[in-house]
N, C-alpha and C. Protein backbone atom coordinates (compact mmCIF):
# COMPACT_ATOMS: atom_id res chain seq x y z
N UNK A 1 0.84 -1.18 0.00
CA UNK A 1 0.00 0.00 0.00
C UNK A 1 0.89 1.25 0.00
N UNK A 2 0.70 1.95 -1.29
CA UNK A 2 1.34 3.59 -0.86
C UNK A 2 1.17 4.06 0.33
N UNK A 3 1.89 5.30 0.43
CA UNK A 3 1.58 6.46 1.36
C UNK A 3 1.57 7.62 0.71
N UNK A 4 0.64 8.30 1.34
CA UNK A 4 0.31 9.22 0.62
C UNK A 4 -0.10 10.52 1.54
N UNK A 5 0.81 11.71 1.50
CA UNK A 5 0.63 13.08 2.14
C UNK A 5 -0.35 13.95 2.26
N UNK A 6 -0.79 14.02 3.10
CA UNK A 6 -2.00 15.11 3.00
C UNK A 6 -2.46 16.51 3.90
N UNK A 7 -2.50 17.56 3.29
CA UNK A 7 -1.87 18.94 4.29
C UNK A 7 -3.42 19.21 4.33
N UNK A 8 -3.37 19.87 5.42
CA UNK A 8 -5.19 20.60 6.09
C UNK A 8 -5.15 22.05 5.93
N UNK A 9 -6.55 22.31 4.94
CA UNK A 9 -6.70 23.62 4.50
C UNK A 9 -6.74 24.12 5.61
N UNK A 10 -7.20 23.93 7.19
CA UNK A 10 -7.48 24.81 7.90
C UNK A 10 -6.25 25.21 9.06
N UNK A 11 -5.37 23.73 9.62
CA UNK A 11 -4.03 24.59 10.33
C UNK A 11 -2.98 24.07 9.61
N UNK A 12 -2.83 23.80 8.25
CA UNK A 12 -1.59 23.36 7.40
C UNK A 12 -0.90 22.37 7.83
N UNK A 13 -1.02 21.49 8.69
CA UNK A 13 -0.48 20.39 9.03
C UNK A 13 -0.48 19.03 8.25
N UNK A 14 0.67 18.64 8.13
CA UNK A 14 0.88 18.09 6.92
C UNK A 14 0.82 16.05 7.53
N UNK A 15 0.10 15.36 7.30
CA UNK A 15 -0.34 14.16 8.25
C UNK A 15 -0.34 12.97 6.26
N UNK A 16 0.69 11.57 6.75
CA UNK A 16 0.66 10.63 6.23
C UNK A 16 -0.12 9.44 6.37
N UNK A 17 -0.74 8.90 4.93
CA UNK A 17 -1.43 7.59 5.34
C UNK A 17 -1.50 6.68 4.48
N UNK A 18 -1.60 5.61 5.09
CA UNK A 18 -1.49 4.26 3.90
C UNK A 18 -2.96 4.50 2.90
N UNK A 19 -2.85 4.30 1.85
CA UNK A 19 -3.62 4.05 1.32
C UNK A 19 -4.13 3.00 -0.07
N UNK A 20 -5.00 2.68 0.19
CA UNK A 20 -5.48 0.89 -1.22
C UNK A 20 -5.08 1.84 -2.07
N UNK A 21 -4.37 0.66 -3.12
CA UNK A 21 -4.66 1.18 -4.54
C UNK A 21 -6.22 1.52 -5.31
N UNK A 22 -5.86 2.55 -5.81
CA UNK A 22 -7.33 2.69 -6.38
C UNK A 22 -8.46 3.29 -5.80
N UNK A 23 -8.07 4.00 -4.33
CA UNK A 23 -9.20 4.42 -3.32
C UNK A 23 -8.58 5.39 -3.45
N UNK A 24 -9.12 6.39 -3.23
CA UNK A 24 -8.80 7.98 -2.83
C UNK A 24 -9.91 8.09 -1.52
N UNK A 25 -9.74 8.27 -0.99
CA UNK A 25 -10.33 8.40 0.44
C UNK A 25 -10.25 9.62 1.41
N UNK A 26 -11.23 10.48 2.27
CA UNK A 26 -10.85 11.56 2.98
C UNK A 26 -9.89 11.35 4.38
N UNK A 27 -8.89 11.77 4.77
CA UNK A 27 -8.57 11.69 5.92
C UNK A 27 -8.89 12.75 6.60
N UNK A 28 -9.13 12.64 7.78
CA UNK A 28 -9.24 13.99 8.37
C UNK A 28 -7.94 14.74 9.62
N UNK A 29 -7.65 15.63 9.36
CA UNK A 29 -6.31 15.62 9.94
C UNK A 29 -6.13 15.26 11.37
N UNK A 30 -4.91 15.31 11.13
CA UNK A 30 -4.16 14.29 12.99
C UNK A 30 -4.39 15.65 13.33
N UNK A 31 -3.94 16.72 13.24
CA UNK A 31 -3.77 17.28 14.55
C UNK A 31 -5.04 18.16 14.86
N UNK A 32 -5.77 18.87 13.57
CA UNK A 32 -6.80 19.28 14.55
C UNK A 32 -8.23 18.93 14.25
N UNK A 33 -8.42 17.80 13.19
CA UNK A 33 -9.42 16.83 13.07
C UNK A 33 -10.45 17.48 12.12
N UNK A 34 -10.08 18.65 11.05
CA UNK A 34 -10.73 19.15 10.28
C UNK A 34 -10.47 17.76 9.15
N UNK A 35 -11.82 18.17 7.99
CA UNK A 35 -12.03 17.05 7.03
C UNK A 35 -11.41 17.75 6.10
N UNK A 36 -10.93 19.03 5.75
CA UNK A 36 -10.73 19.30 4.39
C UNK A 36 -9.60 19.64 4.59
N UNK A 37 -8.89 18.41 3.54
CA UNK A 37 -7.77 18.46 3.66
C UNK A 37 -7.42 17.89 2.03
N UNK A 38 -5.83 17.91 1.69
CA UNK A 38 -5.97 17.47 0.33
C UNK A 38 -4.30 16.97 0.33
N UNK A 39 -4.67 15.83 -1.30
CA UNK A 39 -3.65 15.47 -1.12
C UNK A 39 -2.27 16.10 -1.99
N UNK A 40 -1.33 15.91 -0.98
CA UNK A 40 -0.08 16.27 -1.90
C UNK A 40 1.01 15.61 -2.74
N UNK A 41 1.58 16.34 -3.61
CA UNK A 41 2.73 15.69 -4.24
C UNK A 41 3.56 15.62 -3.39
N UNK A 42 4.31 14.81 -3.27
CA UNK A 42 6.08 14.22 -2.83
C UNK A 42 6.46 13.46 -3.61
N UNK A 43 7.71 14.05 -2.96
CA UNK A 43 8.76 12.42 -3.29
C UNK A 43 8.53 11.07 -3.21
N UNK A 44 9.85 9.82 -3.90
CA UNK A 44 9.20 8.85 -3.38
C UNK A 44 10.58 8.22 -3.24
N UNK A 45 10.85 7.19 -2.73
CA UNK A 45 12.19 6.67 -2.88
C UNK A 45 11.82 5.56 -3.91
N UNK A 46 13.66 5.29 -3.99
CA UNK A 46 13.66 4.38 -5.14
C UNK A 46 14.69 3.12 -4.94
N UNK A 47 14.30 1.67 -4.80
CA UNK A 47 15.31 0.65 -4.22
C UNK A 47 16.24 0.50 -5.43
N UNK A 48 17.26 0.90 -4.89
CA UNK A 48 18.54 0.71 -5.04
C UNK A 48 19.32 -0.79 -4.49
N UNK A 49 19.92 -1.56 -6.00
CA UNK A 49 20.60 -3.01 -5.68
C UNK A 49 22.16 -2.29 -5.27
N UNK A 50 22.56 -3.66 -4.19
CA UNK A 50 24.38 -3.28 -3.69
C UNK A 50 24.46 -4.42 -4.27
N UNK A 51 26.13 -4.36 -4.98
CA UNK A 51 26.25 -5.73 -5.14
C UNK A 51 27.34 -6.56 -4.36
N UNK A 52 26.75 -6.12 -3.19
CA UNK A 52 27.72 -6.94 -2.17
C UNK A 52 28.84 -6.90 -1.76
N UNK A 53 29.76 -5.93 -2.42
CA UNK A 53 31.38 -5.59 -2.43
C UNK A 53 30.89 -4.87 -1.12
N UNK A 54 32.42 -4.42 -0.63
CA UNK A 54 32.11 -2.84 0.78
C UNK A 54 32.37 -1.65 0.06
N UNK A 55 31.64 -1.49 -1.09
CA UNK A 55 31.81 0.04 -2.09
C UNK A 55 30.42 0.50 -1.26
N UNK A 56 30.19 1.81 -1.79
CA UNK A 56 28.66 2.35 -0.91
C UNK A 56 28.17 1.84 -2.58
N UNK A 57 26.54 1.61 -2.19
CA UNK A 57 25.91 1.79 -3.42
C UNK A 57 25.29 3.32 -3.76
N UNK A 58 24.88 3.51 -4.61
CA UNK A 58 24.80 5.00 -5.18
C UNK A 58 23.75 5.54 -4.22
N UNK A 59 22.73 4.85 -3.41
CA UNK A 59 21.97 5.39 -2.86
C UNK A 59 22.14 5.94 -1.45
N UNK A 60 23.31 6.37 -1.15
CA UNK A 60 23.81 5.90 0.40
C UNK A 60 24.70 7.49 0.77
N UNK A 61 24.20 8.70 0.11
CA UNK A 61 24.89 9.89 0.38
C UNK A 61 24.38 10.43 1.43
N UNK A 62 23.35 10.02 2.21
CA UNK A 62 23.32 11.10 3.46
C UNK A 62 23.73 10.33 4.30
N UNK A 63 24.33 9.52 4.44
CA UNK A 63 24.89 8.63 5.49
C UNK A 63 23.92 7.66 6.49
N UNK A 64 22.81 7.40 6.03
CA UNK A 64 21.66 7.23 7.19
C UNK A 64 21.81 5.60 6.81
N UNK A 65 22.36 4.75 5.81
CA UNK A 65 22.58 3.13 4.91
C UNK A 65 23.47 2.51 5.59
N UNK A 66 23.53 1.76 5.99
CA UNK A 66 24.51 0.69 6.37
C UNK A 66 26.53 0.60 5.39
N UNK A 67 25.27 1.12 4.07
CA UNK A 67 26.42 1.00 3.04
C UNK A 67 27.40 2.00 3.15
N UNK A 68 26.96 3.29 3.99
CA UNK A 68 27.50 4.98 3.80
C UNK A 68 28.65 4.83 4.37
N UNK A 69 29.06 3.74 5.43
CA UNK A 69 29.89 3.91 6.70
C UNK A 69 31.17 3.39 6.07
């Protein structure tokens, strides 16, 4: 199941949620429980293969990978 971002017209708080393929569905926000809210574009990541050597693989520049170290 994606995730999918969604910011609230009324205190801009920006709240994530799984969602089915194929459903578009309302959430209503976490923090102050208004319904109108909408969804946003983001990013997404992308899996990256290592091939097992101790090189970093290309995905591994902010240091947060096992591979970065």
């Amino acid at each position: 199941m994606p995730i999918f971002e969604y910011k609230c017209k009324n205190c801009g708080a920006v709240s994530e949620f799984l969602v089915p393929a194929g459903r578009n569905p309302k959430h209503p926000c976490q923090k102050c429980g208004s319904k109108d809210t909408e969804k946003m574009f983001s990013s997404f990541a992308v899996g990256l293969r290592h091939d097992g050597t101790d090189s970093k693989c290309f995905g591994c520049s902010d240091g947060g990978c096992p591979h970065a170290k």
